[in-house]
N, C-alpha and C. Protein backbone atom coordinates (compact mmCIF):
# COMPACT_ATOMS: atom_id res chain seq x y z
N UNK A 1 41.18 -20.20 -17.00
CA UNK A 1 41.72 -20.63 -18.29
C UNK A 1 41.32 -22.07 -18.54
N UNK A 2 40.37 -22.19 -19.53
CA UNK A 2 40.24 -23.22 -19.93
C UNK A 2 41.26 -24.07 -20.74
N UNK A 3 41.56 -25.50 -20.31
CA UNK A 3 42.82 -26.37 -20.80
C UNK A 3 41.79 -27.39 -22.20
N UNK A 4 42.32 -27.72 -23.09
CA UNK A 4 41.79 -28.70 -23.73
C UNK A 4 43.01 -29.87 -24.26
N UNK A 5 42.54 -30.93 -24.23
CA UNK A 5 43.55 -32.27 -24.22
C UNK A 5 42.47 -32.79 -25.29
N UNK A 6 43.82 -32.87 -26.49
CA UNK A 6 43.64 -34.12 -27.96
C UNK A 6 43.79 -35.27 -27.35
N UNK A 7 43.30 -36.53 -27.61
CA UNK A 7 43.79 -37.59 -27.86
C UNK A 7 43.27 -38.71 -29.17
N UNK A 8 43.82 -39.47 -29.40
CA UNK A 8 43.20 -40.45 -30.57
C UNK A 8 44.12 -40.62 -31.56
N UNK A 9 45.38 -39.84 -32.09
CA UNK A 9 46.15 -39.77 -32.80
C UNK A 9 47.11 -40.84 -33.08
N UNK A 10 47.64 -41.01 -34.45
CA UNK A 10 48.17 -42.46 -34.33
C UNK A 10 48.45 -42.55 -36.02
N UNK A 11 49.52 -43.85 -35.93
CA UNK A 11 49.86 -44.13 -37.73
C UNK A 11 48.61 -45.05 -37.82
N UNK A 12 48.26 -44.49 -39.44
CA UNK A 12 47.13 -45.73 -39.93
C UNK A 12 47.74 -45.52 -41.52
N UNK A 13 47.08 -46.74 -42.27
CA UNK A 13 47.56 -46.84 -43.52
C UNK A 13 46.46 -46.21 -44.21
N UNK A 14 46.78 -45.97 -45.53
CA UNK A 14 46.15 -44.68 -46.65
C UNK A 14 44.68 -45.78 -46.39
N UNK A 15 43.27 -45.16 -46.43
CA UNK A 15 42.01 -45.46 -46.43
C UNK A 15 41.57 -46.05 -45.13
N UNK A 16 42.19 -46.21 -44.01
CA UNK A 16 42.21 -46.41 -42.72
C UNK A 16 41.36 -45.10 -42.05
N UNK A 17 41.12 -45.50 -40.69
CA UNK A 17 40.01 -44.27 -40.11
C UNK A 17 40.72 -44.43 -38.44
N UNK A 18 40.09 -42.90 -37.91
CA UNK A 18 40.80 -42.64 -36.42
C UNK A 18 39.65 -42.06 -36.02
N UNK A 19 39.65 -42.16 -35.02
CA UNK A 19 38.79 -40.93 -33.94
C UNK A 19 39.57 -39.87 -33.11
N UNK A 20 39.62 -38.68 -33.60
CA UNK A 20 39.87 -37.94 -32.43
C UNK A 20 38.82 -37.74 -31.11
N UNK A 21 39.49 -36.92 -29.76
CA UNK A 21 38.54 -36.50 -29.28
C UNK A 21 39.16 -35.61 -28.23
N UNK A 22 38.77 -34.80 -27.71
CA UNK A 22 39.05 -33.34 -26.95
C UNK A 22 38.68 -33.16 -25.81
N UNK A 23 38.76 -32.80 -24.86
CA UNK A 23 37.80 -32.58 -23.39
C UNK A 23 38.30 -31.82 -23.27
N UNK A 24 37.64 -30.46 -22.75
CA UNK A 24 37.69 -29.72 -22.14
C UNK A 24 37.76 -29.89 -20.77
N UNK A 25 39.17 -29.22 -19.59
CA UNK A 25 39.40 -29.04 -18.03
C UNK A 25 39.76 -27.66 -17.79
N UNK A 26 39.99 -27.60 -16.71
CA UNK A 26 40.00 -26.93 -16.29
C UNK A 26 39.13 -25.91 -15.69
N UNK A 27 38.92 -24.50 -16.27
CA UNK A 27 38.36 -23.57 -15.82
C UNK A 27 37.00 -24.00 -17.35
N UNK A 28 35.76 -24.76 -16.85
CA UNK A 28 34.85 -24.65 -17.92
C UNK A 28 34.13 -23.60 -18.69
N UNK A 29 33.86 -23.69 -20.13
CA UNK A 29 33.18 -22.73 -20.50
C UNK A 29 32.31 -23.45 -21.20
N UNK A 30 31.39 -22.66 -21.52
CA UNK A 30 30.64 -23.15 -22.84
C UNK A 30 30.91 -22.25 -24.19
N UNK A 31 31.34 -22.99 -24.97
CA UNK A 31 32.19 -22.55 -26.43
C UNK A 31 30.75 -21.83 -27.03
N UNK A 32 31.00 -21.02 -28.07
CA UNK A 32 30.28 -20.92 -29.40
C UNK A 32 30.54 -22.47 -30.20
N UNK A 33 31.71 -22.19 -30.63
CA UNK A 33 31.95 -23.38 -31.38
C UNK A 33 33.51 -23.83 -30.92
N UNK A 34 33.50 -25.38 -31.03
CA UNK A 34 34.35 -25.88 -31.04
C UNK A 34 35.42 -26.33 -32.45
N UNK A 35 37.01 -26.26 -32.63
CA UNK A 35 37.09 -26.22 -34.36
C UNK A 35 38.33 -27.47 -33.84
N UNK A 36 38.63 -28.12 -35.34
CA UNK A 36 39.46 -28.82 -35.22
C UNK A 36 40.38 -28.21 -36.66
N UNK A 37 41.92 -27.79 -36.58
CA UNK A 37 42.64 -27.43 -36.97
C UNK A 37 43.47 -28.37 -37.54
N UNK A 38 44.63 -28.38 -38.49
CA UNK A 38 45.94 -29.29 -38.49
C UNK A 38 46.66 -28.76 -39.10
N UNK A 39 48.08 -28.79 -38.53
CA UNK A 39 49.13 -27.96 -39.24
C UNK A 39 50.41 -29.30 -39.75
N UNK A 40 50.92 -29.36 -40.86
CA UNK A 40 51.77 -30.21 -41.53
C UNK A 40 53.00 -29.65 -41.75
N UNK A 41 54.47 -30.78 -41.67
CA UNK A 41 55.53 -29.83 -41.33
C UNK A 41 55.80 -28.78 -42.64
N UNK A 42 56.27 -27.63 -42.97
CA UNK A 42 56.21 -27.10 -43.61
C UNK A 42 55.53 -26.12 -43.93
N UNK A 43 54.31 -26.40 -43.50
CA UNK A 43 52.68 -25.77 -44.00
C UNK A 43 52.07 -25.08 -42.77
N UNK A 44 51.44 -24.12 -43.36
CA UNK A 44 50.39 -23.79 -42.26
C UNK A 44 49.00 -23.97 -41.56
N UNK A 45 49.12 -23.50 -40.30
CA UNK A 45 47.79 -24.26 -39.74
C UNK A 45 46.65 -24.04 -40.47
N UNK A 46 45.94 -24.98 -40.97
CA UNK A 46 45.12 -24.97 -41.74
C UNK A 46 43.25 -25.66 -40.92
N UNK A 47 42.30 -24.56 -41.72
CA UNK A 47 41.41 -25.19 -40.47
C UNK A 47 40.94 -26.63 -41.68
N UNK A 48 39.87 -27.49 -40.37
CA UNK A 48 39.03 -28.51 -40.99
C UNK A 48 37.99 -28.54 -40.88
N UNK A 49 37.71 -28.66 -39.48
CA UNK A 49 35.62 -28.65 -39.06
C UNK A 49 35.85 -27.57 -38.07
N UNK A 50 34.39 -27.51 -37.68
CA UNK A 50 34.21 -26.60 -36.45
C UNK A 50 32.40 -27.24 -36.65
N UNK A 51 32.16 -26.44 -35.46
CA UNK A 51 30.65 -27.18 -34.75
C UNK A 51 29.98 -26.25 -33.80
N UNK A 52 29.38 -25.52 -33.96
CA UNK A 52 28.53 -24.49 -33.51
C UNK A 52 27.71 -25.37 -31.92
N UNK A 53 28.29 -25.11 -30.93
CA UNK A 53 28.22 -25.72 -29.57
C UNK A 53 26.62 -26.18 -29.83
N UNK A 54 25.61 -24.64 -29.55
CA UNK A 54 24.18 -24.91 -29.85
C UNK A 54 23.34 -25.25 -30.94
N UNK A 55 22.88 -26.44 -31.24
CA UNK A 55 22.52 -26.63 -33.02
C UNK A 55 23.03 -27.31 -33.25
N UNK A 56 24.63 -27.71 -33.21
CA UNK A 56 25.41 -28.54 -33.69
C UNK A 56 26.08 -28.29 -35.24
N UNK A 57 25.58 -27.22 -35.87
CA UNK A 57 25.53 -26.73 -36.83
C UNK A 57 27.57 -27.18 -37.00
N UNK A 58 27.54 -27.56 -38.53
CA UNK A 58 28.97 -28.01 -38.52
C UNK A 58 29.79 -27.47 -40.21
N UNK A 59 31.00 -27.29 -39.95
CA UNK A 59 31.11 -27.00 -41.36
C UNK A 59 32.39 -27.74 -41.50
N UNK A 60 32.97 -27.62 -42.78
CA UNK A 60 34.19 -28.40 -43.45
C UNK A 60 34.98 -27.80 -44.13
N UNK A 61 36.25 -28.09 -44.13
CA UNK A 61 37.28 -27.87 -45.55
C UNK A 61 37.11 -28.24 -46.10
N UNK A 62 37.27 -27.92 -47.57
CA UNK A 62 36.63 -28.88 -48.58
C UNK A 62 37.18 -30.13 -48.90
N UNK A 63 38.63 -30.24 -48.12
CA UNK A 63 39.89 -31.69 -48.54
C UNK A 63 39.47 -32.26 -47.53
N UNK A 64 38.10 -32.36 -46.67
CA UNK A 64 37.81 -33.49 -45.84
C UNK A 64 36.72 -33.56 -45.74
N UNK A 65 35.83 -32.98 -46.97
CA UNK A 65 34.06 -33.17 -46.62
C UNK A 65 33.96 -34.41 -47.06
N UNK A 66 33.06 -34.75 -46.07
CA UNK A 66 32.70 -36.35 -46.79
C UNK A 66 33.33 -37.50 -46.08
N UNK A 67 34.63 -36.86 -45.82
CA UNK A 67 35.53 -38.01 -44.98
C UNK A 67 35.92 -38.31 -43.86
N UNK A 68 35.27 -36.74 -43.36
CA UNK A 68 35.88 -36.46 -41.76
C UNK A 68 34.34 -35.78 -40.99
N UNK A 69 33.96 -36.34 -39.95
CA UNK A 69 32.93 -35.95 -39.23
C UNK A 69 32.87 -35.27 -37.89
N UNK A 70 33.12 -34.57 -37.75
CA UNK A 70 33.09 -33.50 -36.36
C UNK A 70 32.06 -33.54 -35.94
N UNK A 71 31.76 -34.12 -33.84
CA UNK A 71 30.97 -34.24 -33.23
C UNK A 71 30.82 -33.70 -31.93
N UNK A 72 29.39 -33.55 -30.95
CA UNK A 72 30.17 -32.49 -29.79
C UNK A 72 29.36 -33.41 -29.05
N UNK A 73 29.59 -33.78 -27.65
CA UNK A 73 28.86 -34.40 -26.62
C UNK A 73 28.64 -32.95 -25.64
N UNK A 74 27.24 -32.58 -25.45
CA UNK A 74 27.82 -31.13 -24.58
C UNK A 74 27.51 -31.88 -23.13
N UNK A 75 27.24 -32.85 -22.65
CA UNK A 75 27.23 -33.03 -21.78
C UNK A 75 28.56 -33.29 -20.87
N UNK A 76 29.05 -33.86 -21.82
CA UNK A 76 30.72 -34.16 -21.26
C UNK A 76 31.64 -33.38 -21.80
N UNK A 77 31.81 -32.11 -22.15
CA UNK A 77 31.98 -31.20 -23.07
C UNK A 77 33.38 -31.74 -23.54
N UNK A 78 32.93 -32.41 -24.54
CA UNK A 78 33.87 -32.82 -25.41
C UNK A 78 33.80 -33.01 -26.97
N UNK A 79 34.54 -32.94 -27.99
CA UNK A 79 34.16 -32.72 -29.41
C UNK A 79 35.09 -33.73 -29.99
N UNK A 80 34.81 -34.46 -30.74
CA UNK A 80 35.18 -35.90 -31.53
C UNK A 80 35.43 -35.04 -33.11
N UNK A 81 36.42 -35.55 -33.74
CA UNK A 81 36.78 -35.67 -35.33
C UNK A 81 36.72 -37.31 -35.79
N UNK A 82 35.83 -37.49 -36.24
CA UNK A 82 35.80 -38.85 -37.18
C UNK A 82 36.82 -38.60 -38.30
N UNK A 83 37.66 -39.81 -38.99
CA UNK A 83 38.34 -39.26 -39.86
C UNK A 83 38.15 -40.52 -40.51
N UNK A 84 37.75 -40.72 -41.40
CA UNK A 84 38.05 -41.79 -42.20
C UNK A 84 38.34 -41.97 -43.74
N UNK A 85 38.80 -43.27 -44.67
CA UNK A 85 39.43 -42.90 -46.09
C UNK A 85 40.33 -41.70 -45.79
N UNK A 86 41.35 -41.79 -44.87
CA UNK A 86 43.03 -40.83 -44.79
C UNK A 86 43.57 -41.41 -45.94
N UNK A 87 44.32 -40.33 -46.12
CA UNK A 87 45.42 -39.99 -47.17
C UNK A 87 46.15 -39.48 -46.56
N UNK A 88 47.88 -39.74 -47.05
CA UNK A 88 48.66 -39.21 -47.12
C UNK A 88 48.94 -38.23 -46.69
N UNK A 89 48.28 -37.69 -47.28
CA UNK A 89 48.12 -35.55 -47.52
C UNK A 89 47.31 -35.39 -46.70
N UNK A 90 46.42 -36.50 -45.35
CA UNK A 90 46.05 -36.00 -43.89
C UNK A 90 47.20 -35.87 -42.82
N UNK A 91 48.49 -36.38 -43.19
CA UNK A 91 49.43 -36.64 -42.12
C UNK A 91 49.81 -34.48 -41.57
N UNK A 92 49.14 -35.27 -40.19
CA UNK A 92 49.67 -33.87 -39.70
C UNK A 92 49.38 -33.61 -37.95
N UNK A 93 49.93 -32.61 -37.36
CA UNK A 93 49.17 -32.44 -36.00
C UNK A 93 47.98 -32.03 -36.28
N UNK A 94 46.72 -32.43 -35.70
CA UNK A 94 45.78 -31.59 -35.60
C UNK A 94 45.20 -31.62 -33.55
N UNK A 95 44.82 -30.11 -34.13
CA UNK A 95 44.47 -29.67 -32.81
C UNK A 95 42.96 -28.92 -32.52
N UNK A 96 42.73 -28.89 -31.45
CA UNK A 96 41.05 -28.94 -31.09
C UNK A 96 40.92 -27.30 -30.40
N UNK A 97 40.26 -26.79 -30.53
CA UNK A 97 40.11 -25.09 -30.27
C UNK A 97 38.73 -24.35 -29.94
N UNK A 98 38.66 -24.06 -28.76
CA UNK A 98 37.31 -23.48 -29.00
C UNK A 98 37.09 -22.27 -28.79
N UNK A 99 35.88 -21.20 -29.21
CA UNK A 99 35.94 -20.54 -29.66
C UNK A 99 34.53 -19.77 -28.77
N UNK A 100 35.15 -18.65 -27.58
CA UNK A 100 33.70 -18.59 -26.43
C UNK A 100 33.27 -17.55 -26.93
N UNK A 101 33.13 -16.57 -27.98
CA UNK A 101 32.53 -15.49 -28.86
C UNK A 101 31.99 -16.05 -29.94
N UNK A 102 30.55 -15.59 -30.27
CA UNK A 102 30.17 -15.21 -32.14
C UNK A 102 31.32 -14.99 -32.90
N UNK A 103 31.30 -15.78 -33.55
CA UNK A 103 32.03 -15.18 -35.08
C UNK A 103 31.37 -15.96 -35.75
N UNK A 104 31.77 -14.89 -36.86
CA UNK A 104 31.39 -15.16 -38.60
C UNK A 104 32.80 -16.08 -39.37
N UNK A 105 33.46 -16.32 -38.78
CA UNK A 105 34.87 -16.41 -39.46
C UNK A 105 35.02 -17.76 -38.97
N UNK A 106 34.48 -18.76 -38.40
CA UNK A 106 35.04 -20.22 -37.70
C UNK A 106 36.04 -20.85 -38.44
N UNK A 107 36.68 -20.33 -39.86
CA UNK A 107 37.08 -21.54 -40.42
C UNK A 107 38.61 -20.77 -40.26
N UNK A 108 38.83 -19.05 -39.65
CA UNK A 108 40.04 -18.66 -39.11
C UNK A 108 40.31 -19.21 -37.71
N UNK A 109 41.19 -19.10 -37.91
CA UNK A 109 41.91 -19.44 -36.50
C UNK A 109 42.10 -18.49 -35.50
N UNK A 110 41.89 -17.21 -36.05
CA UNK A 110 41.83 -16.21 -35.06
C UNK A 110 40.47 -16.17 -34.47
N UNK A 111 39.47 -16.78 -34.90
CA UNK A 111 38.31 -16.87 -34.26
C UNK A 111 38.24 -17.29 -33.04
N UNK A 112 39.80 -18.06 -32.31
CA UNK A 112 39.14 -19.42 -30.91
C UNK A 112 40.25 -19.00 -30.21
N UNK A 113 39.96 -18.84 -29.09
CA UNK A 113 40.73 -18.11 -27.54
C UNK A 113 41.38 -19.53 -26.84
N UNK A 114 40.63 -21.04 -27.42
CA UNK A 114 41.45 -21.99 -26.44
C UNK A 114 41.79 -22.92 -27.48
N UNK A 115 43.31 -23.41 -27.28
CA UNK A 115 43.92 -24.46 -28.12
C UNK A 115 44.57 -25.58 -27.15
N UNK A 116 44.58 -26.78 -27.67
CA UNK A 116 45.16 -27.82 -27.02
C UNK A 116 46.54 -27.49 -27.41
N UNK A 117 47.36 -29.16 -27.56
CA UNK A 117 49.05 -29.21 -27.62
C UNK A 117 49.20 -30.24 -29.54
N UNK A 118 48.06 -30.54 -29.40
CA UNK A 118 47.79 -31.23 -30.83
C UNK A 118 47.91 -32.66 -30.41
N UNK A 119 47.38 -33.71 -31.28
CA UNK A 119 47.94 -35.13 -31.37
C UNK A 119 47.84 -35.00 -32.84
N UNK A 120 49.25 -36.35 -32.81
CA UNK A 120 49.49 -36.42 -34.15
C UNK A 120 48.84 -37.36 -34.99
N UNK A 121 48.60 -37.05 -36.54
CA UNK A 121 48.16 -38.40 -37.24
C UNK A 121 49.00 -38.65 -38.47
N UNK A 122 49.26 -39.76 -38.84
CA UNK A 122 50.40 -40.32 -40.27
C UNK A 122 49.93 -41.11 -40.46
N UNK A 123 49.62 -40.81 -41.75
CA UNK A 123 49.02 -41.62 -42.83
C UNK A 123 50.51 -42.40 -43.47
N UNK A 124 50.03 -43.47 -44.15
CA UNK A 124 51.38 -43.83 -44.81
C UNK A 124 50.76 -45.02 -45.64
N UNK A 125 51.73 -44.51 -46.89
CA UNK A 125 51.18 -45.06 -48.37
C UNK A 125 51.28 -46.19 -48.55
């Protein structure tokens, strides 16, 4: 069983920037893709990026293209979320997931077999 650990999470003010970043322990794999998720109280887990392990191939939600950059080091198998220009309406857990099958679907969440515990981020106006 592969374990994955968020860290980077933290209050920043509205147009402020964070880095997440993820490592994979435990029992290693090599992902298809790695995704970064965030769920807000109230709301549901909602995806953001994901990153196709080989290629690097990357995609977005559309409430963070442009602003948020998802990265993978495969050497240290670990995957980074750049986040920068936050808003408000980024405040949330987000969590890092990867995903050791093909799919067509990366931007579900049923696509990824490993999830971290989340770190948190708050934005504030």
């Amino acid at each position: 069983q592969a374990t994955l650990i968020e860290s980077g999470g933290g209050m920043v003010q509205t147009g402020g920037s964070l880095t997440l970043s993820c490592v994979s322990s435990g029992r290693t794999f090599t992902p298809f893709a790695m995704g970064w998720f965030r769920q807000a109280p109230g709301r549901e887990r909602e995806f953001v990026a994901t990153i196709k392990w080989n290629g690097g191939y990357t995609f977005y939600a559309a409430a963070v293209q442009g602003r948020f950059t998802i990265s993978r080091d495969t050497a240290e198998n670990t995957v980074n979320l750049q986040l920068t220009d936050l808003k408000p309406d980024d405040t949330a857990l987000y969590y890092c997931a990867g995903a050791r099958r093909y799919s067509l679907t990366l931007r579900d969440s049923g696509a990824y077999d490993y999830w971290g515990q989340g770190t948190q981020v708050n934005v504030s106006s």
